[in-house]
Protein backbone atom coordinates (compact mmCIF):
# COMPACT_ATOMS: atom_id res chain seq x y z
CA UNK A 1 0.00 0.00 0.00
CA UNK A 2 1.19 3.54 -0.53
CA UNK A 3 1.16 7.01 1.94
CA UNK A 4 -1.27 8.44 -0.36
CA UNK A 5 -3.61 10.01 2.77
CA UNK A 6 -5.59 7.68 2.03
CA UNK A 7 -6.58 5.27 5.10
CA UNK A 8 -5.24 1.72 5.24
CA UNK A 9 -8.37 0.18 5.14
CA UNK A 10 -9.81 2.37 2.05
CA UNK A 11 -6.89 1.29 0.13
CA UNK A 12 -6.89 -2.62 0.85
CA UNK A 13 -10.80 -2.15 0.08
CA UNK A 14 -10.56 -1.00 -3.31
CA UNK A 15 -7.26 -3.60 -3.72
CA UNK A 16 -9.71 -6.02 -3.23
CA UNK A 17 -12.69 -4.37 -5.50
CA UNK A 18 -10.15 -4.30 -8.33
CA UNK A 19 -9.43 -7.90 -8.12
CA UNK A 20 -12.91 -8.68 -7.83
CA UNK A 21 -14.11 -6.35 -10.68
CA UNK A 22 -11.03 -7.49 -13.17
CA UNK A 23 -12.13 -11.18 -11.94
CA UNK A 24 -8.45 -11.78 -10.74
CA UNK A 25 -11.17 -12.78 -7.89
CA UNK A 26 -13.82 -14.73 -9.80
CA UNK A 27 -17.46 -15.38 -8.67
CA UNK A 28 -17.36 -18.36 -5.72
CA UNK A 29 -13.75 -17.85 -5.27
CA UNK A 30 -13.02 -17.41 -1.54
CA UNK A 31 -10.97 -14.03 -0.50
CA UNK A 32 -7.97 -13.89 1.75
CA UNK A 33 -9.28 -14.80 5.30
CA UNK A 34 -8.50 -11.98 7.92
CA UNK A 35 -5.40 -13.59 9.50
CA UNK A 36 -4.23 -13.53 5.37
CA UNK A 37 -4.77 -9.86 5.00
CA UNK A 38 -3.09 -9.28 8.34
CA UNK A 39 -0.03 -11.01 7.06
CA UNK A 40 -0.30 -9.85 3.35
CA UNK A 41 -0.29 -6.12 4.48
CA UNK A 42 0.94 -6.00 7.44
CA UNK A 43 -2.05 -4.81 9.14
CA UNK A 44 -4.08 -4.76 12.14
CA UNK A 45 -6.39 -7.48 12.87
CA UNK A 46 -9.77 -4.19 13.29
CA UNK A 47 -8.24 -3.21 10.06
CA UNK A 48 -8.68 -6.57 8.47
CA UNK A 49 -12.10 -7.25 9.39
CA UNK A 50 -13.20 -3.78 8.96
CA UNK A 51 -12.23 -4.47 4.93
CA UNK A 52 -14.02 -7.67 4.99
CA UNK A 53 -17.25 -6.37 6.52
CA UNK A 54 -17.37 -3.50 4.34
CA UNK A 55 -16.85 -5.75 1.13
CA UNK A 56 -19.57 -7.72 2.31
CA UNK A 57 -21.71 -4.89 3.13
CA UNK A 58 -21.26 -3.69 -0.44
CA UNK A 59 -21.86 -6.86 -2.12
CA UNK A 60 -18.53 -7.70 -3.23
CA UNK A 61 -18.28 -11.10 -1.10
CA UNK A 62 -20.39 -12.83 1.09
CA UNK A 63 -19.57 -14.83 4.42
CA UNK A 64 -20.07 -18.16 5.21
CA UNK A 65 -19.58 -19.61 8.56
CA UNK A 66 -17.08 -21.95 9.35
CA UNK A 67 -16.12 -21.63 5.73
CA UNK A 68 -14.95 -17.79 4.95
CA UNK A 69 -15.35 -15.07 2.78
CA UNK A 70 -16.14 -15.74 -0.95
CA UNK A 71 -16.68 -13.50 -4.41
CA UNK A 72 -20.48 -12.86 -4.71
CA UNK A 73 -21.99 -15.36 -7.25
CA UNK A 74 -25.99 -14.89 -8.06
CA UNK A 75 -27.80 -17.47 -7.72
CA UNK A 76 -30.95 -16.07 -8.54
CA UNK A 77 -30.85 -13.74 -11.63
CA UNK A 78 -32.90 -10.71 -11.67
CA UNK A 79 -35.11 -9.56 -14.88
CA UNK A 80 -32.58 -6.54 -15.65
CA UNK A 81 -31.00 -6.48 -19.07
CA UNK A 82 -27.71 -3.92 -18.80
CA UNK A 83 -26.05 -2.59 -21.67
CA UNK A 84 -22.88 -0.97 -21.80
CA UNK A 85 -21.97 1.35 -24.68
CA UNK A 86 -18.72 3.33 -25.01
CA UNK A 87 -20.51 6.70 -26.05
CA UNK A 88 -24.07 8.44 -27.43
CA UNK A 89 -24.61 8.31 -30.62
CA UNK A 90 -28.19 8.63 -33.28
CA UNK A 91 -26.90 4.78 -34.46
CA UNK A 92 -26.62 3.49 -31.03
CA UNK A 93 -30.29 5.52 -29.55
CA UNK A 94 -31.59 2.85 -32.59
CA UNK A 95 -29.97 0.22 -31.45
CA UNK A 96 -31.15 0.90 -27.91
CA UNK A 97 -34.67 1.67 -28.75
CA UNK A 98 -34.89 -1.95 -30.47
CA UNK A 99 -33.31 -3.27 -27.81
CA UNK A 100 -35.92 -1.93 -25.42
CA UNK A 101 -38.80 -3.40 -27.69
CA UNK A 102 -37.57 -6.92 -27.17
CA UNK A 103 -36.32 -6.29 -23.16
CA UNK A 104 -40.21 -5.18 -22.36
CA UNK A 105 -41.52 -8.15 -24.98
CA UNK A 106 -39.28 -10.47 -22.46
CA UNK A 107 -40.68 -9.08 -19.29
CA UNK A 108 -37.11 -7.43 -18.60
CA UNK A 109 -35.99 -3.78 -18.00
CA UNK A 110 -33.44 -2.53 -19.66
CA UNK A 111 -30.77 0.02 -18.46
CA UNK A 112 -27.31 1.38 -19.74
CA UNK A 113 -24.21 2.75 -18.82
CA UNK A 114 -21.84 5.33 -20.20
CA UNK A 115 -17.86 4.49 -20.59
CA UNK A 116 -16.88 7.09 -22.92
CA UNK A 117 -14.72 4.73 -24.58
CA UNK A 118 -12.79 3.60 -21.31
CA UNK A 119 -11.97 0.22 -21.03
CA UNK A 120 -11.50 -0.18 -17.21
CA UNK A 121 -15.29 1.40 -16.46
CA UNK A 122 -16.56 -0.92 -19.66
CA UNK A 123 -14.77 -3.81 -17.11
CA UNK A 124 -15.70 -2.27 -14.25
CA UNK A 125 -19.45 -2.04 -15.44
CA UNK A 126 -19.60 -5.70 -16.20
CA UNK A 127 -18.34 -7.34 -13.31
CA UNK A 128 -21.15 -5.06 -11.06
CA UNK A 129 -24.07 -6.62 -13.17
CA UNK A 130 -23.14 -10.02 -12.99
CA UNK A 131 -22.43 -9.72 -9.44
CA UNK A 132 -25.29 -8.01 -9.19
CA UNK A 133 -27.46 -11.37 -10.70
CA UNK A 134 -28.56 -9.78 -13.96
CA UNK A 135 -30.44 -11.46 -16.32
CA UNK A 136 -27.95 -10.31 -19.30
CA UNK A 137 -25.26 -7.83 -20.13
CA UNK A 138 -25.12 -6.68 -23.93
CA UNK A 139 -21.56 -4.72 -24.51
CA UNK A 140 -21.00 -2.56 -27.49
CA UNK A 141 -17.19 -3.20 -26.64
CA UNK A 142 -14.68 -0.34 -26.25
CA UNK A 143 -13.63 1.00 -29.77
CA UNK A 144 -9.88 -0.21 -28.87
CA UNK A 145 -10.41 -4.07 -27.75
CA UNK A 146 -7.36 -5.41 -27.94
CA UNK A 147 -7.40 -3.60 -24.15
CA UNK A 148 -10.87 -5.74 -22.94
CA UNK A 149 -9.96 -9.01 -24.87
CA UNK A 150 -8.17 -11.08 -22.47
CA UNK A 151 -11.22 -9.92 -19.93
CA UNK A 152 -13.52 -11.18 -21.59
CA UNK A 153 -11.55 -14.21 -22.82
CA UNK A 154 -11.48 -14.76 -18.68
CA UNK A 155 -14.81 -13.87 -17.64
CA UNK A 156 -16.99 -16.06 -15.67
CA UNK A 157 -20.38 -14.83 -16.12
CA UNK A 158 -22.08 -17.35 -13.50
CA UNK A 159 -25.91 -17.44 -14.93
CA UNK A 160 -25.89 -14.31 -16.76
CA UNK A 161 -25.97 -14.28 -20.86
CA UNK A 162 -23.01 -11.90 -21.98
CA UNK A 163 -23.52 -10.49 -25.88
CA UNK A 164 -21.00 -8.36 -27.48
CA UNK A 165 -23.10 -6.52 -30.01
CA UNK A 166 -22.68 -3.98 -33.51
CA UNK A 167 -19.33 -3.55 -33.58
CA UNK A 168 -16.61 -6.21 -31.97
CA UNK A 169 -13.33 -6.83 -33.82
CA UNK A 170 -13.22 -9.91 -30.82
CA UNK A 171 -13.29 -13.11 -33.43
CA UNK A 172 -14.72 -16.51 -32.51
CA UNK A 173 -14.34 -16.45 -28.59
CA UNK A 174 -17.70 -14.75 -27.47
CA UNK A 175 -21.41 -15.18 -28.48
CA UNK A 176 -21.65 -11.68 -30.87
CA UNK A 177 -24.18 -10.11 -32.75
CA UNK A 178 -22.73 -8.02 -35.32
CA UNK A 179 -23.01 -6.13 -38.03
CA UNK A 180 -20.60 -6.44 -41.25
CA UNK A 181 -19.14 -2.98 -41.53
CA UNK A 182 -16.93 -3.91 -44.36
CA UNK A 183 -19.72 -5.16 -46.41
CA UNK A 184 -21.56 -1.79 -45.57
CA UNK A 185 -18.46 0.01 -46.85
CA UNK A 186 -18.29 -2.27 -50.05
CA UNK A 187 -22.21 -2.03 -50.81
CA UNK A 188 -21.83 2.49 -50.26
CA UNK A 189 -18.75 1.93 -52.89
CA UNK A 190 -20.63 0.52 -55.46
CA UNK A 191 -23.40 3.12 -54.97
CA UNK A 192 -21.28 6.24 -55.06
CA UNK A 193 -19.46 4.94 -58.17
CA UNK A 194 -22.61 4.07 -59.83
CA UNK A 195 -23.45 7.77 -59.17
CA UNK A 196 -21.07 9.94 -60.47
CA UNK A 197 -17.60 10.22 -61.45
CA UNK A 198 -14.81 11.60 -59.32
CA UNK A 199 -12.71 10.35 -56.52
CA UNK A 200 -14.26 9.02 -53.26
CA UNK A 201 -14.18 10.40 -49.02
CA UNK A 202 -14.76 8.68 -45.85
CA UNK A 203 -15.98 10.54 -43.28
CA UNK A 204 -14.73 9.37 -39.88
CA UNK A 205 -15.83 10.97 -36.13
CA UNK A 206 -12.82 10.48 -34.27
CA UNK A 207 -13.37 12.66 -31.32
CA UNK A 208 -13.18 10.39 -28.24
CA UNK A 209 -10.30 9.02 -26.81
CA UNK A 210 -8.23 5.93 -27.80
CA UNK A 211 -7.93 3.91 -30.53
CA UNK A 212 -10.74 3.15 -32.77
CA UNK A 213 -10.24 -0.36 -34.35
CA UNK A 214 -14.07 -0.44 -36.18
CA UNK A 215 -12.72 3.27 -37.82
CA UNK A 216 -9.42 1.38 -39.17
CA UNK A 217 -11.28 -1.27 -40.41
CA UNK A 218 -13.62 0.48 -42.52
CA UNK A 219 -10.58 3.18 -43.44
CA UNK A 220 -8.25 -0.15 -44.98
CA UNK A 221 -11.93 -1.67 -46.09
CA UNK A 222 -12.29 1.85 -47.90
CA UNK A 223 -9.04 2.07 -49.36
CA UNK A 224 -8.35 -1.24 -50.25
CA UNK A 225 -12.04 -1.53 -52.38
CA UNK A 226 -11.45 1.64 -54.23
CA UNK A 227 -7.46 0.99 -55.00
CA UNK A 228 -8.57 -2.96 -56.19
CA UNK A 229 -12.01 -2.43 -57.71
CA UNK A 230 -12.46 0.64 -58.82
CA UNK A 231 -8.93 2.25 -60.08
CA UNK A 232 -9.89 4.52 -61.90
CA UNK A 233 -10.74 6.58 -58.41
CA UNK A 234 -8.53 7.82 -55.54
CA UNK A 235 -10.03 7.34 -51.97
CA UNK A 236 -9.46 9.85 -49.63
CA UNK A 237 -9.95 9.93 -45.58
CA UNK A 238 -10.81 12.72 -43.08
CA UNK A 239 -10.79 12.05 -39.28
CA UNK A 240 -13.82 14.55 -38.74
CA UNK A 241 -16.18 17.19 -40.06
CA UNK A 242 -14.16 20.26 -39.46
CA UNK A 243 -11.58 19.27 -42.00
CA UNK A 244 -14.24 19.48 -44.72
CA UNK A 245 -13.68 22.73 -47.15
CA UNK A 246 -14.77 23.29 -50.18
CA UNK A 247 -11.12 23.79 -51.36
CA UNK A 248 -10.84 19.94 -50.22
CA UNK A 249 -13.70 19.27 -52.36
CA UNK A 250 -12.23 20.98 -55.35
CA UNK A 251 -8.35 19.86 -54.97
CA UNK A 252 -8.96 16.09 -54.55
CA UNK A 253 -12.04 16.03 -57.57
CA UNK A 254 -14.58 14.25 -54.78
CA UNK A 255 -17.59 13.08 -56.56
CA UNK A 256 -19.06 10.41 -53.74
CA UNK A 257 -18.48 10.64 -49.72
CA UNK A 258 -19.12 8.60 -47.20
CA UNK A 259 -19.91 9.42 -43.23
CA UNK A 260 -19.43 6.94 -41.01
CA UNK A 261 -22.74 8.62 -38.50
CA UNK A 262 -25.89 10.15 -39.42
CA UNK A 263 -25.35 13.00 -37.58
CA UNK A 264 -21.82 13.75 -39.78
CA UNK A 265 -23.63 13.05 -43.08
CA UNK A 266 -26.10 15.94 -42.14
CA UNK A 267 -23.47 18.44 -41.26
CA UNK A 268 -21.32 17.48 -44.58
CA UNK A 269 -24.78 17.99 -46.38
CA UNK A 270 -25.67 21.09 -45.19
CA UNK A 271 -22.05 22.09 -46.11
CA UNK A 272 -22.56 21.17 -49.78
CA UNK A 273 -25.20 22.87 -50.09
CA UNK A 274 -24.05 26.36 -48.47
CA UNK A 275 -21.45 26.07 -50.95
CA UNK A 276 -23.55 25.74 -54.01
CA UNK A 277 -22.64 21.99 -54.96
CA UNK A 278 -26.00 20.11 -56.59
CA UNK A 279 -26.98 17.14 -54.51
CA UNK A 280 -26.22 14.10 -56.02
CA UNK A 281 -25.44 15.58 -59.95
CA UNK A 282 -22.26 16.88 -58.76
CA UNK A 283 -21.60 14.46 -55.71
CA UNK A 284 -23.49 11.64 -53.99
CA UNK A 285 -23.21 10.94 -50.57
CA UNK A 286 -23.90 7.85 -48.24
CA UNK A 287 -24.54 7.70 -44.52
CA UNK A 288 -24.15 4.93 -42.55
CA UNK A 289 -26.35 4.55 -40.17
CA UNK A 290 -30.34 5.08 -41.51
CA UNK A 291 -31.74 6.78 -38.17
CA UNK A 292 -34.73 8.78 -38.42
CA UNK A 293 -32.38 11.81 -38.72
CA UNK A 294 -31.28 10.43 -42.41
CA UNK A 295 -34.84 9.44 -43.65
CA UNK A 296 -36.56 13.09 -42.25
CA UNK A 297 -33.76 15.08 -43.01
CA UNK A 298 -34.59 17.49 -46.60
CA UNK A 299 -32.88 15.90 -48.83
CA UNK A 300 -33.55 12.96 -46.91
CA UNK A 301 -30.06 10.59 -47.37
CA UNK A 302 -29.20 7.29 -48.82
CA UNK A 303 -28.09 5.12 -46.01
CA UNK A 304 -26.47 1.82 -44.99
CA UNK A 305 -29.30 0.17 -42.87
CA UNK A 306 -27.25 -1.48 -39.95
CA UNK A 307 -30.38 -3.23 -39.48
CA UNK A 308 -30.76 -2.64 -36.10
CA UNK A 309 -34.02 -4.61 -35.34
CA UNK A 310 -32.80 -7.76 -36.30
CA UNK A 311 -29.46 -7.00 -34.61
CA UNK A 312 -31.94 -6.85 -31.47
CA UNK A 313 -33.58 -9.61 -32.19
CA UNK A 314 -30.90 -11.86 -32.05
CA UNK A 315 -29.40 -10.83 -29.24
CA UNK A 316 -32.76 -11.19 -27.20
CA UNK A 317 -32.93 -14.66 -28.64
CA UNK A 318 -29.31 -15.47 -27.30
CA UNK A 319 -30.79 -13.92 -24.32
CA UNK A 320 -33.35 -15.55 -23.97
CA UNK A 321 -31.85 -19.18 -24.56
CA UNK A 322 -29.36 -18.74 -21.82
CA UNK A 323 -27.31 -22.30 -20.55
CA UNK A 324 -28.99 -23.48 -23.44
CA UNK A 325 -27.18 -21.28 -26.08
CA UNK A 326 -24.27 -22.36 -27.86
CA UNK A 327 -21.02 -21.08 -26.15
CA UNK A 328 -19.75 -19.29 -28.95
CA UNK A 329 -22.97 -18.78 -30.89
CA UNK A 330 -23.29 -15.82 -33.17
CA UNK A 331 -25.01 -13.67 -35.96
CA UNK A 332 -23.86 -11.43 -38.67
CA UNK A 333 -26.21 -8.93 -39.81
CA UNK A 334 -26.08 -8.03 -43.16
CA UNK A 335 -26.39 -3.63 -43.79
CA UNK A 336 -28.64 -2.59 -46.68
CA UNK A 337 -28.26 0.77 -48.58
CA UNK A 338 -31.82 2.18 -48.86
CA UNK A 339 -31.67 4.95 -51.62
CA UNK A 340 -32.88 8.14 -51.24
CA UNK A 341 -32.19 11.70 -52.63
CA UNK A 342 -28.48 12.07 -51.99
């Protein structure tokens, strides 16, 4: 322990939390007995039980007599679906709002948390609901997994359904239901270049922290497509909005972009059209996404449907199987363009 200030016992408390919430400490495992803590820290023997009560009190471990303190494990799950997302977007409010269709279909609430991209409170988040007993956890993983992988590779989830969902990189190791992003990318391709002529933009949002491993996948999906298929084109990337100008427009000959959110597509649209470019004669443009905000928007834009209603259904029928779903089952949803004015 350090001489931060902080008390003795505040410190061993939240060594033990962290163990418990990164699973070093697994459900059912039993934690260091009070005459372990007292020689593991060198601390007094009030100091040691004062950690264990106050783990227990919090729900961290329970006690059993004659036995010792173990991890919390639920036995009985409770009808509480928790999703955690890494930020707010108009594509993830749709994914939610399905969501929420087949949680109240199920009998189940659903509620979500915030990480803003932060893998240790995406962890952190976890571990609390299936300690807590939850029916499920659905994870739209941190943008950077290679820093969640081995977690989740490790995680003992007791009787609670875990779902990665939309956008993991993760492979075979987890049940998933996601979308294929580099399909989306390949189907908005053969739209813009069916369009007009003119070199090609992708339109990325990168304004949170960390890496973003979905963005690089769609940027070498983007490139790759356009350098193999269609060579006659150049691709070209921006990391967000602001770096849109006209002048860019101009220089690089861009006849067909591509935003990665709905809400990006309508700010690059309503930057066309201050600057007098005609809407989709001189360039086309594809959103991905298809949120209310693309099909109400004047022009209303051509989207990539991430088909977010099926991605819900799925995971509610992982869900809803439980021990009886395969241990690495999964779905891949298929995005649809759905044409409009743009």
């Amino acid at each position: 322990m350090n001489n931060s200030g902080v008390p003795i016992y505040k410190q061993l408390i939240d060594f033990y939390k962290k163990k418990i919430l990164n699973q070093e400490l697994s459900p059912d495992v039993r934690v260091d007995s009070i005459v372990r803590i007292m020689s593991r820290h060198k601390v007094s023997r009030d100091t040691a039980k004062r950690v264990l009560k106050e783990l227990s009190e919090e729900g961290y471990i329970r006690k059993i007599v004659g036995k010792g303190s173990f991890v919390t494990s639920a036995t009985n799950l409770k009808k509480i679906w928790g999703m955690v997302i890494p930020f707010y977007s108009s594509n993830i409010e749709e994914l939610i709002r399905n969501l929420k269709i087949e949680a109240d279909q199920a009998g189940s609430e659903l509620i979500y948390y915030l990480t803003y991209n932060n893998s240790e409170d995406e962890k952190r988040h976890v571990t609390e609901m299936v300690l807590k007993g939850y029916e499920a956890v659905i994870v739209i993983p941190n943008y950077n997994e290679t820093l969640t992988a081995d977690y989740y590779c490790q995680l003992i989830p007791g009787n609670t359904t875990i779902v990665l969902v939309d956008n993991t990189m993760a492979g075979s190791y987890f049940k998933y239901v996601i979308q294929s992003y580099d399909l989306g990318v390949a189907r908005a391709l053969e739209y813009l270049t069916s369009q007009n002529k003119g070199n090609l933009l992708l339109v990325k949002n990168e304004d949170w922290r960390g890496r973003n491993l979905l963005y690089e996948l769609m940027d070498k999906t983007f490139i790759n497509t356009v350098q193999i298929k269609y060579t006659n084109r150049k691709p070209f990337t921006i990391n967000n909005v602001r770096k849109l100008t006209f002048e860019f427009l101009v220089q690089h000959k861009i006849g067909g972009i591509l935003c990665c959110t709905d809400t990006d597509s309508i700010r690059v649209l309503g930057r066309i059209k201050k600057w007098g470019v005609k809407i989709p004669a001189e360039i086309s443009l594809v959103s991905y996404g298809n949120t209310e905000l693309t099909e109400y928007f004047e022009p209303p834009i051509t989207s990539l449907d991430c088909q977010y209603d099926e991605m819900a259904q799925k995971t509610a029928e992982l869900i809803n199987k439980g021990k009886n779903c395969g241990l690495f089952e999964q779905h891949i949803v298929n995005p649809k363009i759905v044409v409009r004015s743009t």
